[in-house]
C-alpha atoms as a PDB file:
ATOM      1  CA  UNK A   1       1.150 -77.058 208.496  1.00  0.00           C
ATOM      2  CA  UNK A   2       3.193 -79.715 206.763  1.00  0.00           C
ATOM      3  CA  UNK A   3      -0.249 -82.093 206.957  1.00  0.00           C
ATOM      4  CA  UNK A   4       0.020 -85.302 205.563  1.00  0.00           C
ATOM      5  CA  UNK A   5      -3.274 -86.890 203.805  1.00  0.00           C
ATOM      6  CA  UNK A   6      -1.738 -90.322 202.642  1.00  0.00           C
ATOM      7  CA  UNK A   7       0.594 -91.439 205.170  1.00  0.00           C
ATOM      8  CA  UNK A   8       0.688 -95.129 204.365  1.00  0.00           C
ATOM      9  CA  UNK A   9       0.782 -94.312 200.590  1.00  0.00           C
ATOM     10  CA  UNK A  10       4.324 -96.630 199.544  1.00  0.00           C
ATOM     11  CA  UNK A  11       4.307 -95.179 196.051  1.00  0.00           C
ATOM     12  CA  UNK A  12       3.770 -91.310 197.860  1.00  0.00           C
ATOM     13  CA  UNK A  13       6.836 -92.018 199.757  1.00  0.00           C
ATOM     14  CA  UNK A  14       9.055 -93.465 197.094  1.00  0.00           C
ATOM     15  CA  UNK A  15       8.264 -91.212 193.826  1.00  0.00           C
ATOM     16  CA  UNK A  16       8.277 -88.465 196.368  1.00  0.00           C
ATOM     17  CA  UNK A  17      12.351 -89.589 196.921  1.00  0.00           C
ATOM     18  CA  UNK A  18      12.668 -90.437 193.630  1.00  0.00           C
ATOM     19  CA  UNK A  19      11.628 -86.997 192.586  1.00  0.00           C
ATOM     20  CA  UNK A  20      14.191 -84.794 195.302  1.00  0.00           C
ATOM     21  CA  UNK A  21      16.972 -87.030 193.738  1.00  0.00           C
ATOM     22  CA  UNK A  22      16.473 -85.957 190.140  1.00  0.00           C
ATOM     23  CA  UNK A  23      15.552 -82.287 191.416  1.00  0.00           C
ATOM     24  CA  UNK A  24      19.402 -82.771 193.254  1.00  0.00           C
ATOM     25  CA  UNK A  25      20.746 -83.814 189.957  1.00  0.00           C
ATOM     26  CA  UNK A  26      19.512 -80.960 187.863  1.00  0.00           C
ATOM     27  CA  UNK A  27      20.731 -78.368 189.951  1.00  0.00           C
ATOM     28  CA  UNK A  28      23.971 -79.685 190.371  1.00  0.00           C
ATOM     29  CA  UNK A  29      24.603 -80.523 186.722  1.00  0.00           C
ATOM     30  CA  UNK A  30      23.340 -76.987 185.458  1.00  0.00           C
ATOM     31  CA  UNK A  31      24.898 -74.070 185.019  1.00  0.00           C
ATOM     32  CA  UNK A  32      22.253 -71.725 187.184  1.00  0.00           C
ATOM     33  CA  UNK A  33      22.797 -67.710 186.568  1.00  0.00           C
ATOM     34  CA  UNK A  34      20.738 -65.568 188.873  1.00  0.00           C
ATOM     35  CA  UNK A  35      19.745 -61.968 187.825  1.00  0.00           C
ATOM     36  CA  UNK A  36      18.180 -59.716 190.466  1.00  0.00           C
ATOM     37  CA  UNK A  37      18.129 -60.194 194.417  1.00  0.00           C
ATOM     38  CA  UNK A  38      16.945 -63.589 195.640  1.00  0.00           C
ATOM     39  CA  UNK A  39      17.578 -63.216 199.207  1.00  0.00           C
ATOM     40  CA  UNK A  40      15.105 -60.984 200.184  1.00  0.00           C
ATOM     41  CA  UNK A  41      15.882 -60.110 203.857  1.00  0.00           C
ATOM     42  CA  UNK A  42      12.210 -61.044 205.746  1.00  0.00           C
ATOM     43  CA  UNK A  43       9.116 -62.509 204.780  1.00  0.00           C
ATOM     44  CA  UNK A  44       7.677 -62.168 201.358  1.00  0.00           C
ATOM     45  CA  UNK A  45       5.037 -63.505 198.818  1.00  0.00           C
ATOM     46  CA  UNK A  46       7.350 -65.155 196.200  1.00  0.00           C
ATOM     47  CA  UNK A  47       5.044 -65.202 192.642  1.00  0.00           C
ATOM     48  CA  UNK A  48       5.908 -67.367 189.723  1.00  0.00           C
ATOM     49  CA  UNK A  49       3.999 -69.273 187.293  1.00  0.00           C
ATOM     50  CA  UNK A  50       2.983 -72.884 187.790  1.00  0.00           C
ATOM     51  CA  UNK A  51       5.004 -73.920 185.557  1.00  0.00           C
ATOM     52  CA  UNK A  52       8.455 -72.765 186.496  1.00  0.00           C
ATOM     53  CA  UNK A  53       8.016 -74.236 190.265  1.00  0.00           C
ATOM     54  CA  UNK A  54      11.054 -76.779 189.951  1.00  0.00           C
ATOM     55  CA  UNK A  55      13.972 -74.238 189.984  1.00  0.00           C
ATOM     56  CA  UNK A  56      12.152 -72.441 192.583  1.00  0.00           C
ATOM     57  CA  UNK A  57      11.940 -75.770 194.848  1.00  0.00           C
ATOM     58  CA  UNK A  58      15.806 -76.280 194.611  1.00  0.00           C
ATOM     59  CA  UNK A  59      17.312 -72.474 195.071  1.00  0.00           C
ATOM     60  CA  UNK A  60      15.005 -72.334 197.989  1.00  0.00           C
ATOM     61  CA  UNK A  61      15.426 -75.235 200.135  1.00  0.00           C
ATOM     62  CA  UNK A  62      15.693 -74.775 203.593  1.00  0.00           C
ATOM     63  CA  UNK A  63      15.356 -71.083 203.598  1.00  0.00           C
ATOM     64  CA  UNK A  64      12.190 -70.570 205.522  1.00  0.00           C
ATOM     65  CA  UNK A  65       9.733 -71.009 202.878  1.00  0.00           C
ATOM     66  CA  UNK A  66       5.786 -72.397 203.109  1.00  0.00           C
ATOM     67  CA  UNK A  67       4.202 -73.202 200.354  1.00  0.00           C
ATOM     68  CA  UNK A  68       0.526 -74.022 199.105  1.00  0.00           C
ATOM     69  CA  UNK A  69      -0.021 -77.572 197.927  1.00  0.00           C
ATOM     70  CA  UNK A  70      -3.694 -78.949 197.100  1.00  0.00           C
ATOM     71  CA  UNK A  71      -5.283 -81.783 199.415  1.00  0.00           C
ATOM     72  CA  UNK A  72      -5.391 -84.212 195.841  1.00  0.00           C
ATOM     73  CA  UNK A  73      -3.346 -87.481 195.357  1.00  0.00           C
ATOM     74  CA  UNK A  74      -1.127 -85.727 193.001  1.00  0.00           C
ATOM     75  CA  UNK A  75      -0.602 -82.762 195.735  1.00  0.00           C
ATOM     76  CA  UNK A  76       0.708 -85.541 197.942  1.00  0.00           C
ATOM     77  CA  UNK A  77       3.554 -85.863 195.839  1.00  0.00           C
ATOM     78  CA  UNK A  78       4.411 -82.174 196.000  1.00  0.00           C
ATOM     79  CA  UNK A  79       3.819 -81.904 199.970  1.00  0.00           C
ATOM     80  CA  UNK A  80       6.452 -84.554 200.179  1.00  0.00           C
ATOM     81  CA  UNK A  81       8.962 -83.353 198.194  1.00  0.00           C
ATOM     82  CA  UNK A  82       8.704 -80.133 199.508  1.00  0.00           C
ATOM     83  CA  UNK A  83       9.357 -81.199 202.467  1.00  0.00           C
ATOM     84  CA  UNK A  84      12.528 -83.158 201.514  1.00  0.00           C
ATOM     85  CA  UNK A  85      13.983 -80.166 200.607  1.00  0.00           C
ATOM     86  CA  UNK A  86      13.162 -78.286 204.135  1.00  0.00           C
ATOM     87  CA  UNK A  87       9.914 -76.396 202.914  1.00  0.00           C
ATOM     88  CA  UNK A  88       6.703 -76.505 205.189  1.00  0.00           C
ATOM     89  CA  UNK A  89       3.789 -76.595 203.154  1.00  0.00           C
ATOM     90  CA  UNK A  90      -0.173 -75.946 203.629  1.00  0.00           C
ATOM     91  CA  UNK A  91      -2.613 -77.865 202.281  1.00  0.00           C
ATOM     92  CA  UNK A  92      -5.510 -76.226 200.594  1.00  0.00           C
ATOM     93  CA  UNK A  93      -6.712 -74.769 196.786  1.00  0.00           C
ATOM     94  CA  UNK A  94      -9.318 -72.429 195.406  1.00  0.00           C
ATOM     95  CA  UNK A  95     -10.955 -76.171 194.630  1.00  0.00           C
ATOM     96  CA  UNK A  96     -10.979 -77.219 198.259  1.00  0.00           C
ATOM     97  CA  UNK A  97     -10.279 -75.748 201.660  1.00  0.00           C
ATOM     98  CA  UNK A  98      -8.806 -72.323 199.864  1.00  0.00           C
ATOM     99  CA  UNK A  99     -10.308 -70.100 202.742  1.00  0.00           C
ATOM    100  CA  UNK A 100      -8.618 -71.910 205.661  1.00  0.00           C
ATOM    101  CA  UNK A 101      -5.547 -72.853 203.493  1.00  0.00           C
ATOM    102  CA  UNK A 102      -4.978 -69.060 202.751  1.00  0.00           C
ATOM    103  CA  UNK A 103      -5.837 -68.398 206.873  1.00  0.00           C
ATOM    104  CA  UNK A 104      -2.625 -70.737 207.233  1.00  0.00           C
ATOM    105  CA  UNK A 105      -0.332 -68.926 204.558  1.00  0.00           C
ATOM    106  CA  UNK A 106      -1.216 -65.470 206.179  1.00  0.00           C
ATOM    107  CA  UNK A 107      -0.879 -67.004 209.625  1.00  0.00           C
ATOM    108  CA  UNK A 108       2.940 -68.450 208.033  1.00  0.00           C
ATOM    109  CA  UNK A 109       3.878 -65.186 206.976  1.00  0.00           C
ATOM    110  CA  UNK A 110       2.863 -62.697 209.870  1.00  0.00           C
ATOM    111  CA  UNK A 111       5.211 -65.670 211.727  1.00  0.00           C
ATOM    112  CA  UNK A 112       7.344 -64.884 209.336  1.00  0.00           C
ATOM    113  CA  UNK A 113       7.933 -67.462 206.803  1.00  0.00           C
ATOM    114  CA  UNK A 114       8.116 -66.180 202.928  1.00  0.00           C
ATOM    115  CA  UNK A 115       5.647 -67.776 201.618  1.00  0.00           C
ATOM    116  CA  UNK A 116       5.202 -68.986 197.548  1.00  0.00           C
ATOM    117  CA  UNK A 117       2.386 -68.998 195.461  1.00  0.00           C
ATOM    118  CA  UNK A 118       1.931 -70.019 191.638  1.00  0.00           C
ATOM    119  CA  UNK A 119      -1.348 -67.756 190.706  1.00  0.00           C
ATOM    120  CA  UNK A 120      -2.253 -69.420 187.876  1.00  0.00           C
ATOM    121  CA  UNK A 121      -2.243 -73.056 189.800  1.00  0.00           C
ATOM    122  CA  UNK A 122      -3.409 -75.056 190.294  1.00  0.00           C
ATOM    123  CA  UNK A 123      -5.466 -75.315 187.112  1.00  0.00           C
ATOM    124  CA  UNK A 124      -5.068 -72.388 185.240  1.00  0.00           C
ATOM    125  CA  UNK A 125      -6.048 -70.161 183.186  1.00  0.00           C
ATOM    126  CA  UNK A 126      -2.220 -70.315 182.440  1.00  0.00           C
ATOM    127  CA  UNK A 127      -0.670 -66.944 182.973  1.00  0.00           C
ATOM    128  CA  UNK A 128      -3.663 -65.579 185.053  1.00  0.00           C
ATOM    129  CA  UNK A 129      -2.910 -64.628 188.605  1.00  0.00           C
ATOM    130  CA  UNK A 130      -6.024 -65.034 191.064  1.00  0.00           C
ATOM    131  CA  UNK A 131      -6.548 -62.060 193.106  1.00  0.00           C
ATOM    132  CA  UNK A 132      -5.690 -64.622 196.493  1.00  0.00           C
ATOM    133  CA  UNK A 133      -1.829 -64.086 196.201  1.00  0.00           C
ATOM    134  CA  UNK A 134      -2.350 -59.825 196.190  1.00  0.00           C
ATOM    135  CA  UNK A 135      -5.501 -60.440 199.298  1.00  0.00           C
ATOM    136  CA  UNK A 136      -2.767 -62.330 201.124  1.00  0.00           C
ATOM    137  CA  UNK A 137       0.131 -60.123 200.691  1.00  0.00           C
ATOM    138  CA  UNK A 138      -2.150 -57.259 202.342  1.00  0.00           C
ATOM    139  CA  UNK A 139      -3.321 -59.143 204.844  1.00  0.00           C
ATOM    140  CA  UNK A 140       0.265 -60.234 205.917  1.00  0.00           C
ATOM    141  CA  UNK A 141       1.843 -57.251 205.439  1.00  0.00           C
ATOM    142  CA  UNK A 142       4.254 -58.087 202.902  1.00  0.00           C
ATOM    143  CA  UNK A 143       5.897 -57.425 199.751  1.00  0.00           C
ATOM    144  CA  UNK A 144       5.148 -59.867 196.588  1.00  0.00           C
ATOM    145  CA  UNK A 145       8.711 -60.714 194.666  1.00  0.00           C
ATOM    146  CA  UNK A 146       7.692 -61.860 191.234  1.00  0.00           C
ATOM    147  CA  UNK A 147      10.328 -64.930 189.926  1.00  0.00           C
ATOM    148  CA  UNK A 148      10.793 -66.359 186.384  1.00  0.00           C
ATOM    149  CA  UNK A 149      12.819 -68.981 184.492  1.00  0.00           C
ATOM    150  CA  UNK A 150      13.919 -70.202 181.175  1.00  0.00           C
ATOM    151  CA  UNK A 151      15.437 -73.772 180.309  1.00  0.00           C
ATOM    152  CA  UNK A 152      17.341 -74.727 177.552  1.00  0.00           C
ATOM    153  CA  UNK A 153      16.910 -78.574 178.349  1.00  0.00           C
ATOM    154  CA  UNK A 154      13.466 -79.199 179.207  1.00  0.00           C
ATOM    155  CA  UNK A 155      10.757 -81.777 178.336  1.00  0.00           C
ATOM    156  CA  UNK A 156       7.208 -79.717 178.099  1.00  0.00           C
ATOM    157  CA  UNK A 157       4.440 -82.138 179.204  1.00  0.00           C
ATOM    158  CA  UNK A 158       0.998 -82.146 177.544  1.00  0.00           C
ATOM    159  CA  UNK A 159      -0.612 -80.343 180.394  1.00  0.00           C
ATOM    160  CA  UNK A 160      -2.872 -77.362 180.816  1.00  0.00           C
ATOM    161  CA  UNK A 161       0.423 -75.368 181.469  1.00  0.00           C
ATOM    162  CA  UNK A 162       3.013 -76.721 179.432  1.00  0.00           C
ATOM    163  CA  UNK A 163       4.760 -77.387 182.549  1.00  0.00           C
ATOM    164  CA  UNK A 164       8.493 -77.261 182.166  1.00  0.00           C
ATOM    165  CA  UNK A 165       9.944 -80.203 183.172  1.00  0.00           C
ATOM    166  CA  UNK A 166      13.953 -79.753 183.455  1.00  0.00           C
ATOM    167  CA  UNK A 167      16.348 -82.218 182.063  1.00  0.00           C
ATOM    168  CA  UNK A 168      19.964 -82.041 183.284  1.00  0.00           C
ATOM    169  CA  UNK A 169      23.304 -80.587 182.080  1.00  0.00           C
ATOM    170  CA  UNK A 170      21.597 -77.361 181.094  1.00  0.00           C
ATOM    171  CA  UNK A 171      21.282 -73.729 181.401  1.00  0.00           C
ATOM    172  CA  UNK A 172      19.476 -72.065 183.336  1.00  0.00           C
ATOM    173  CA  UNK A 173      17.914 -68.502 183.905  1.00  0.00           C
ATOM    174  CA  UNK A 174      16.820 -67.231 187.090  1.00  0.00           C
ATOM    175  CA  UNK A 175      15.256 -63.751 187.466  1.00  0.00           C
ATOM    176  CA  UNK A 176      13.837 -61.836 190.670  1.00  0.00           C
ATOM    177  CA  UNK A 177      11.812 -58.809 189.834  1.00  0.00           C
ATOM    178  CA  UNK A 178      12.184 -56.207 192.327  1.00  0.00           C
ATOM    179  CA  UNK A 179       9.701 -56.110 195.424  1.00  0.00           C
ATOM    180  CA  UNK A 180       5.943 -55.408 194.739  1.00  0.00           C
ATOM    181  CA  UNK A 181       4.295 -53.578 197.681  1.00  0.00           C
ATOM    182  CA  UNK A 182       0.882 -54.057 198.447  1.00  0.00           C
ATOM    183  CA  UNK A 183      -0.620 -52.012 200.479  1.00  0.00           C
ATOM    184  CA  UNK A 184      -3.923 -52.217 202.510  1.00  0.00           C
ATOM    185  CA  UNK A 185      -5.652 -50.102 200.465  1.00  0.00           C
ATOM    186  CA  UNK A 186      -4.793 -51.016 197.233  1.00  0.00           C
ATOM    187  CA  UNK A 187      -7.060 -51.866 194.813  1.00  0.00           C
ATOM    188  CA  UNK A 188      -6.777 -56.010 194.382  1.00  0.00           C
ATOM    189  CA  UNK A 189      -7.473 -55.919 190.362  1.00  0.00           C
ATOM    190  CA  UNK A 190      -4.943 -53.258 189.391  1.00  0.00           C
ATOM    191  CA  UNK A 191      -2.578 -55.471 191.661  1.00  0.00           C
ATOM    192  CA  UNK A 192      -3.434 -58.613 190.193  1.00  0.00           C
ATOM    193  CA  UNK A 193      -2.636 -57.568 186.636  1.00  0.00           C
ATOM    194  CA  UNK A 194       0.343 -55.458 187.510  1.00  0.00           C
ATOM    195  CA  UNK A 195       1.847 -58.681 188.908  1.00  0.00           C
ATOM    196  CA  UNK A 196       0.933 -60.930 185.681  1.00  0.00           C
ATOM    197  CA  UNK A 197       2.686 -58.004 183.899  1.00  0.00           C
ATOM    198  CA  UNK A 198       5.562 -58.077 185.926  1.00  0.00           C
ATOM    199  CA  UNK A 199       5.910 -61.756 185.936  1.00  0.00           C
ATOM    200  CA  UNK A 200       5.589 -62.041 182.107  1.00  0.00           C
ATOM    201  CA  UNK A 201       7.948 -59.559 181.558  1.00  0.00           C
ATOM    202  CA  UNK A 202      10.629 -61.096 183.691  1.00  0.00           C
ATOM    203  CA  UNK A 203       9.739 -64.475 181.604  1.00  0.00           C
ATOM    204  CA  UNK A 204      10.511 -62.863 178.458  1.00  0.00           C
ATOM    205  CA  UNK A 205      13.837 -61.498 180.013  1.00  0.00           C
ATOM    206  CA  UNK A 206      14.825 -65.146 181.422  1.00  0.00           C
ATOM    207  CA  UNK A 207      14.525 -66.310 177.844  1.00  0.00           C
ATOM    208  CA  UNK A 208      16.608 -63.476 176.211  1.00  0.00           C
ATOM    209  CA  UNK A 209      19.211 -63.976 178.741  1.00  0.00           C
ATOM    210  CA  UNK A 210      19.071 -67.819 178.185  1.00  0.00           C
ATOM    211  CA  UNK A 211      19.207 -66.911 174.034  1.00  0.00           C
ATOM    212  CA  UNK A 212      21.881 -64.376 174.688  1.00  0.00           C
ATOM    213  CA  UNK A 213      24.303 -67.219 176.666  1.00  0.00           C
ATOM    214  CA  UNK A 214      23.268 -69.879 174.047  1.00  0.00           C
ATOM    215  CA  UNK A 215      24.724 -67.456 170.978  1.00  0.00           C
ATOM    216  CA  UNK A 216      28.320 -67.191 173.079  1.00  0.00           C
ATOM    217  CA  UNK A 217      31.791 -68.295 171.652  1.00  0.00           C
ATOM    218  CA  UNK A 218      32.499 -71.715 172.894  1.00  0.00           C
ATOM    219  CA  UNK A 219      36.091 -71.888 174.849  1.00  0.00           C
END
């Protein structure tokens, strides 16, 4: 874990620092709400979409948590920032190394790290979960918590995704679905798209929160 493919990379190390600073400086200059449990006691498969993964990296720091980051030049940035903010981190994608990479995440978890996974990354289809994340869950023996946030200061970049990139002095919405079992013998499709349905239904109920807050009486 926590491998390193461009060590003597100077712009790796200083966008990477550049990048936990203005992660620091969202979260402490939003106002964060959090509906639903996010301190799942024990390991678990945390779920969201690719392109809510910033909130996740801040309200998770240093709690135990591995994540999957892809062996490209852009994945270097994530493994480093990640690991600024106490993560470890495999390296792997369904692109290149994804069968040892998800060895390593069920290896993390049966060790007893939670582990999170964007099933859509890390080049879509957007909203389309890959059956690895529910093949992983059984094979670890854990649940799959399915997370979602809304914005209301964001910059959407012109990517596959639309990834959400968060600007500062906003609101935020933070929902945790409740824990999805998956069982051994559970059939990996069924799984798949009850977890897309779960994780685009707590979406939708992120952004009515966030419109709900927005509509309030100023003070």
């Amino acid at each position: 874990m926590n491998e390193l493919l461009y060590k003597n990379s100077p712009p790796h190390s200083i966008l990477s620092l550049l990048a936990w600073l203005y992660i620091q400086l969202v979260g402490l200059t939003s106002r964060i709400n959090i509906t639903g449990d996010n301190k799942h006691s024990g390991a678990a498969v945390y779920a969201l979409w690719h392109r809510q993964e910033v909130l996740f990296i801040y309200l998770h720091q240093k709690q135990n948590v591995c994540g999957l980051v892809s062996k490209s030049k852009d994945g270097e940035y994530m493994a480093r920032i990640l690991k600024r903010f106490g993560f470890t981190f495999v390296r792997g994608s369904t692109t290149s190394g994804g069968l040892m990479a998800l060895r390593g995440l069920i290896k993390a978890a049966r060790s007893g790290y939670s582990v999170a996974i964007t099933p859509d990354g890390p080049k879509g289809p957007i909203f389309k979960a890959q059956p690895g994340i529910v093949y992983l869950a059984q094979k670890a023996g854990v649940p799959i918590i399915p997370v979602a946030c809304a914005l209301s200061r964001k910059k959407i970049l012109r990517s596959w995704d639309k990834y959400q990139f968060p600007l500062p002095f906003g609101r935020i919405e933070a929902v945790y679905g409740r824990p999805l079992p998956v069982a051994e013998t559970d059939d990996v499709p069924a799984k798949v798209a009850e977890l897309e349905s779960a994780l685009n239904a707590l979406t939708e109920q992120a952004e009515k929160l966030l419109r709900a807050g927005n509509q309030e009486p100023s003070l």
